[in-house]
Structure formats: C-alpha cells, structure tokens
Protein backbone atom coordinates (compact mmCIF):
# COMPACT_ATOMS: atom_id res chain seq x y z
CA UNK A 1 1.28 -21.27 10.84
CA UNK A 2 -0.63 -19.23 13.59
CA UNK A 3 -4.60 -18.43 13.05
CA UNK A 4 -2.90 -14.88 12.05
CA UNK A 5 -1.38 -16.04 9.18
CA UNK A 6 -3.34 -17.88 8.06
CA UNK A 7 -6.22 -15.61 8.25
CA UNK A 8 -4.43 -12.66 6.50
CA UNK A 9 -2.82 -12.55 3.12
CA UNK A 10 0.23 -10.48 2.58
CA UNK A 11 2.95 -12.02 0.50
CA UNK A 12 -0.06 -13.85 -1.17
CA UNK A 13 -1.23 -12.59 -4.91
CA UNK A 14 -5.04 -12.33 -5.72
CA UNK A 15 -6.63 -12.66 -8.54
CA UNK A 16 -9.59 -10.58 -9.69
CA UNK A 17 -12.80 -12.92 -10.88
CA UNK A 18 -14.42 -12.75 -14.37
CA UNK A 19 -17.53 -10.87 -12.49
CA UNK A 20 -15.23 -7.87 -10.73
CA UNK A 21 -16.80 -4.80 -11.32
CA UNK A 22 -14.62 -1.97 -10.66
CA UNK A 23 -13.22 -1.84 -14.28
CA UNK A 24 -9.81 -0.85 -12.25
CA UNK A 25 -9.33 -4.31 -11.12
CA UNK A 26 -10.78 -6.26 -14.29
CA UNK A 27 -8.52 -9.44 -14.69
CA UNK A 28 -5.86 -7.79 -12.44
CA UNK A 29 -3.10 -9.46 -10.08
CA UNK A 30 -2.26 -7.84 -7.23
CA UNK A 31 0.79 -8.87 -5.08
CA UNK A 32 -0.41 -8.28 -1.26
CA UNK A 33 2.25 -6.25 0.40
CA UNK A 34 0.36 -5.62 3.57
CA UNK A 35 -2.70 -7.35 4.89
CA UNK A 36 -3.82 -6.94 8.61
CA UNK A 37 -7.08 -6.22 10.98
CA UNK A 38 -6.29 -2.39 9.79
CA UNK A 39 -6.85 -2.90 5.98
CA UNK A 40 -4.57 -4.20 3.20
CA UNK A 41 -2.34 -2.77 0.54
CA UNK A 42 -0.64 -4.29 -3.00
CA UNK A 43 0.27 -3.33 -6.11
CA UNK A 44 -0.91 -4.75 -9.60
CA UNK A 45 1.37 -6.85 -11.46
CA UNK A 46 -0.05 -7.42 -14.26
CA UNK A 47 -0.73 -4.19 -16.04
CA UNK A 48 1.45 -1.59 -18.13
CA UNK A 49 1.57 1.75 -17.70
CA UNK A 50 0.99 4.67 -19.98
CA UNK A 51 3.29 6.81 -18.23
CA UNK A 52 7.07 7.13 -19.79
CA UNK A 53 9.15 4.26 -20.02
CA UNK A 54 11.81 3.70 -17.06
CA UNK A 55 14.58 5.23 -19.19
CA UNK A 56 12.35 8.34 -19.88
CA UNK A 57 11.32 8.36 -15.76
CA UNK A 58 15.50 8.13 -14.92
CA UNK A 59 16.09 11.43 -17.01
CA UNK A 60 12.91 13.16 -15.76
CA UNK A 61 13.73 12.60 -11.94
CA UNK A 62 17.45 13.59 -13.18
CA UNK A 63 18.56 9.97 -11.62
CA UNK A 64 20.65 10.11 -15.07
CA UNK A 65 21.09 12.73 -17.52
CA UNK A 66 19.89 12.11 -20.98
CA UNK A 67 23.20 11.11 -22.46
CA UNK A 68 23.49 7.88 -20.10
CA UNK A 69 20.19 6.56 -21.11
CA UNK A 70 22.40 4.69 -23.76
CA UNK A 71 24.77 3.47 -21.34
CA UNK A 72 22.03 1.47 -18.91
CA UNK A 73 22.46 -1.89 -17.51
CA UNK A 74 20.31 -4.41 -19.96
CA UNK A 75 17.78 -4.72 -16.35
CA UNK A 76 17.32 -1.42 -16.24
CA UNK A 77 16.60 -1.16 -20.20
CA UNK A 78 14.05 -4.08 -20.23
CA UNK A 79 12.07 -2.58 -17.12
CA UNK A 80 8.74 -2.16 -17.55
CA UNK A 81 6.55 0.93 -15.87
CA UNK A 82 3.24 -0.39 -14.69
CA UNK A 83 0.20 0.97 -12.90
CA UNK A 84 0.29 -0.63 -9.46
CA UNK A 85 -3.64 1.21 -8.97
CA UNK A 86 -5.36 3.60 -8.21
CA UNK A 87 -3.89 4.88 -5.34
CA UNK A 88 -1.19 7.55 -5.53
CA UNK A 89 -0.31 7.13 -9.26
CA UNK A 90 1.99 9.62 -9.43
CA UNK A 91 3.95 7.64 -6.72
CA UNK A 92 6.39 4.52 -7.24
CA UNK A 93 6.55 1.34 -5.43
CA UNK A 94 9.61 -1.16 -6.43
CA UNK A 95 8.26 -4.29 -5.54
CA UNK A 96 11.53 -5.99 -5.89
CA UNK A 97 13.54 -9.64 -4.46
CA UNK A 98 15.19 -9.45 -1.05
CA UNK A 99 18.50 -9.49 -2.26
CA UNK A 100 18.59 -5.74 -1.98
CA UNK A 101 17.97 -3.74 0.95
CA UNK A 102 17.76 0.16 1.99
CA UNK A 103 18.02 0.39 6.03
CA UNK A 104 14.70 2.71 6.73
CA UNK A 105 13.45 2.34 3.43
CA UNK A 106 12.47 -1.44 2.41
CA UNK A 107 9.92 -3.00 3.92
CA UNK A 108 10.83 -7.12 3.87
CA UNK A 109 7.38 -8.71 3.13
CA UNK A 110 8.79 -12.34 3.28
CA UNK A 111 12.61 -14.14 2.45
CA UNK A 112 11.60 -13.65 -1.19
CA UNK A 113 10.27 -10.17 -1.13
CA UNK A 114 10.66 -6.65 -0.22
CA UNK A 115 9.26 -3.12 -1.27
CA UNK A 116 11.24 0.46 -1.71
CA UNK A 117 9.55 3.45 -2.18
CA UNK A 118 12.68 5.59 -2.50
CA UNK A 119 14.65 7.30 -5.10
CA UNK A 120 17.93 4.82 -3.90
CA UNK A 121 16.16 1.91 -5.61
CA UNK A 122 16.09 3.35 -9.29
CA UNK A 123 19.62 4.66 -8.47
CA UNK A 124 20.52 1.07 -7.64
CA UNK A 125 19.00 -0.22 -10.92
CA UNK A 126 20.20 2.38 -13.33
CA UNK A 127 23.85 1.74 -11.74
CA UNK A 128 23.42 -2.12 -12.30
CA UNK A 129 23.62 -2.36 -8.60
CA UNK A 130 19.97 -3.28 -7.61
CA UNK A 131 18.42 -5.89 -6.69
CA UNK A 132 18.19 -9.14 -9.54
CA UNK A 133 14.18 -8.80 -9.84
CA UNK A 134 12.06 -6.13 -10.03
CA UNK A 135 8.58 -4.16 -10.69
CA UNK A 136 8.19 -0.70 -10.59
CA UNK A 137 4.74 -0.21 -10.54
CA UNK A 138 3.18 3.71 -10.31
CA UNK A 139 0.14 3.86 -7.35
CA UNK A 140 -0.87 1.13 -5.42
CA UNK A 141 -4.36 -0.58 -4.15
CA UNK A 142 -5.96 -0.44 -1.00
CA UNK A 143 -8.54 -1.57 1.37
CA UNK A 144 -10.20 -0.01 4.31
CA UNK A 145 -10.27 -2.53 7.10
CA UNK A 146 -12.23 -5.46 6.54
CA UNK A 147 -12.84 -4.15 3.23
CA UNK A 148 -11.11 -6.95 1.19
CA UNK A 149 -12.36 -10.15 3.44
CA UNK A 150 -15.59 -8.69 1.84
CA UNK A 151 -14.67 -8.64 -1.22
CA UNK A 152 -13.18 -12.00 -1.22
CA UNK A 153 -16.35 -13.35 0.80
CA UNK A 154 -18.18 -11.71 -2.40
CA UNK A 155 -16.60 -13.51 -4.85
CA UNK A 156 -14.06 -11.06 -6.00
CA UNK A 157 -11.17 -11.80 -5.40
CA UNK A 158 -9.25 -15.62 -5.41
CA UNK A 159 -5.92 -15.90 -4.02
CA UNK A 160 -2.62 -17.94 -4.82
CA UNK A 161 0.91 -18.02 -3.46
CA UNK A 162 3.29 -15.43 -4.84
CA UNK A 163 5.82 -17.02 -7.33
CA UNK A 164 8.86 -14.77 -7.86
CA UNK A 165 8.18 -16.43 -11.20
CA UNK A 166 5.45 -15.48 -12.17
CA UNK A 167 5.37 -11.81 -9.73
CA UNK A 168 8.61 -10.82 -11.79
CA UNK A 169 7.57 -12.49 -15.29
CA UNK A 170 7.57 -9.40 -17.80
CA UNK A 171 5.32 -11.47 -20.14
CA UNK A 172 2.20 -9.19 -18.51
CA UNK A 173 -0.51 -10.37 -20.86
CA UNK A 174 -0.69 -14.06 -20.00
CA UNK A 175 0.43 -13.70 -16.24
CA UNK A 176 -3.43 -13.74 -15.39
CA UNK A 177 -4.23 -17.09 -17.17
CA UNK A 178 -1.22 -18.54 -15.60
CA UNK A 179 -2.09 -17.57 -12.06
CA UNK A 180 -5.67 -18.96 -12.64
CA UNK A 181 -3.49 -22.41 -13.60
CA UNK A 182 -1.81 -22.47 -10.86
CA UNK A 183 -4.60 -23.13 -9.09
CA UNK A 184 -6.01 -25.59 -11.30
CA UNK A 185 -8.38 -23.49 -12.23
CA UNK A 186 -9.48 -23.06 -16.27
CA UNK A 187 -10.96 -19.22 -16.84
CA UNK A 188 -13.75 -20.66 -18.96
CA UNK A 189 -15.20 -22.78 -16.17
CA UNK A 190 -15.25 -20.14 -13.76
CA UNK A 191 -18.91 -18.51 -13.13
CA UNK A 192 -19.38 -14.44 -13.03
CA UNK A 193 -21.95 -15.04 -10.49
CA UNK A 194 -21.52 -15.91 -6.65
CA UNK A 195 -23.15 -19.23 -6.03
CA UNK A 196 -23.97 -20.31 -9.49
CA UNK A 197 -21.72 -22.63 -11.41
C-alpha cells in the first residue's frame, strides 16, 4: 500500500464512539465511499428510514405501477430504505456489490463495491436484474477537507474494514455491536472521553 492509502479511508467503514455528539451520527456506521485531501463522503448503514418502503418509492417514482408491486423479485421486496445522513435526504445512493455496473453512472469504490445514484439501479432491482447486494440509503454524510482526520484525531470516529457481510447485513440493529467486535473491541469498555480509560 502507498502512504496514500493508507492515509485515507474510502472503502473503509467507521464507527461512531459512545461520546459522538452530533445526535445524527450517535452509534452510526458509515461506509466511506470517498475519502481524499478534498474531504470525504459515505453513507450510513446502519439506520432505517422513515420515508416509504422501497415498494412504495418504485410506484411513487412510477419505476412500476401499483399493480406490479405484487409481482417484485423477493430482493427487491426485502429492501430496506435507510437514511444514509444528513446530506441531500431527498436523494438516493445504492451502495451496492460490483457485480452490477452503469457506464457513467457507478462509481467502483473497490472489487467488492460500487455506488449508483441513478434511476437504472432501482429499475435493475425491481426487474430482478440488479446487482446480488444492496443498500439504498436516502442522503449521504460529508466532510469538508480535513474535517474527518479531526474528528477521528478527536476521538470520534474508529474505523474497520468494510465486510460485504456485515455492509449488506439487513439485521440493522446489531450491525454496530458487531463492527465494534470485529475489532476486538467490547462497547462497555470503551471510554466517552478522549484520553481517559
């Protein structure tokens, strides 16, 4: 790995601390789509969305009419909508596997990843034709540049590698805990404070 890599985190999933703050973020994972000297972007993976469910969002952007909703692919039926922050929420992000791609449209974020913003992706789904896993998560989260290596250096953030299985697991109320074990790391031991422990 060059310093570059290294130094930067995309394709890597952090994990909010015990003592974040910003009651947006509170025991939040976000998947790191982007993360360079200009800033960072991800979505959250770990939190459901009170929006309409992804049947309800097919039929609203007219994707499907009303009558197919019956007729979807089991993938598409068990998708869950989640809020992937506080940017753009009325915008979706399909974090999805690389085994689906839209020339001009996906952006590959490693051999195991890839992000659509476009309509074709929840075309692709409904149809059965997409790609095996997915997210659709509504907004994203971003930093200003340099703004995250603060937050990090502030004890806010701890980051992990990005498991497909645990990214795609729809079982979004114990993803947290298991992200924090796959670091070794056991919630009750960890402080709230920087520097005390």
């Amino acid at each position: 790995m060059t310093d570059e890599e290294t130094r930067y985190l995309g394709g890597q999933i952090l994990i909010a601390m015990p003592g974040m703050e910003d009651e947006r973020f509170a025991r939040s994972l976000v998947y790191l789509c982007a993360h360079s000297e200009e800033g960072a972007m991800g979505v959250i993976i770990n939190r459901s969305s009170d929006h309409p469910s992804f049947s309800d969002l097919l039929v609203q952007l007219q994707i499907i009419p009303e009558e197919e909703r019956i007729r979807l692919p089991e993938q598409a039926r068990a998708m869950q909508v989640q809020t992937g922050g506080p940017v753009e929420t009325t915008r979706g992000f399909v974090l999805h596997s690389s085994d689906w791609h839209v020339d001009d449209a996906t952006l590959a974020i490693d051999d195991r990843f890839s992000l659509t913003t476009t309509l074709e992706v929840l075309k692709a789904i409904a149809e059965g034709q997409g790609p095996k896993k997915a997210i659709l998560a509504l907004g994203y989260a971003g930093w200003a540049a340099g703004q995250l290596e603060s937050e990090i250096q502030w004890n806010g953030w701890l980051h992990c590698p990005a498991d497909p299985a645990l990214v795609f697991d729809p079982d979004l109320d114990h993803k947290y805990d298991r992200a924090l074990k796959s670091l070794g790391i056991d919630i009750g031991l960890l402080s709230r404070e920087a520097g005390h422990g």
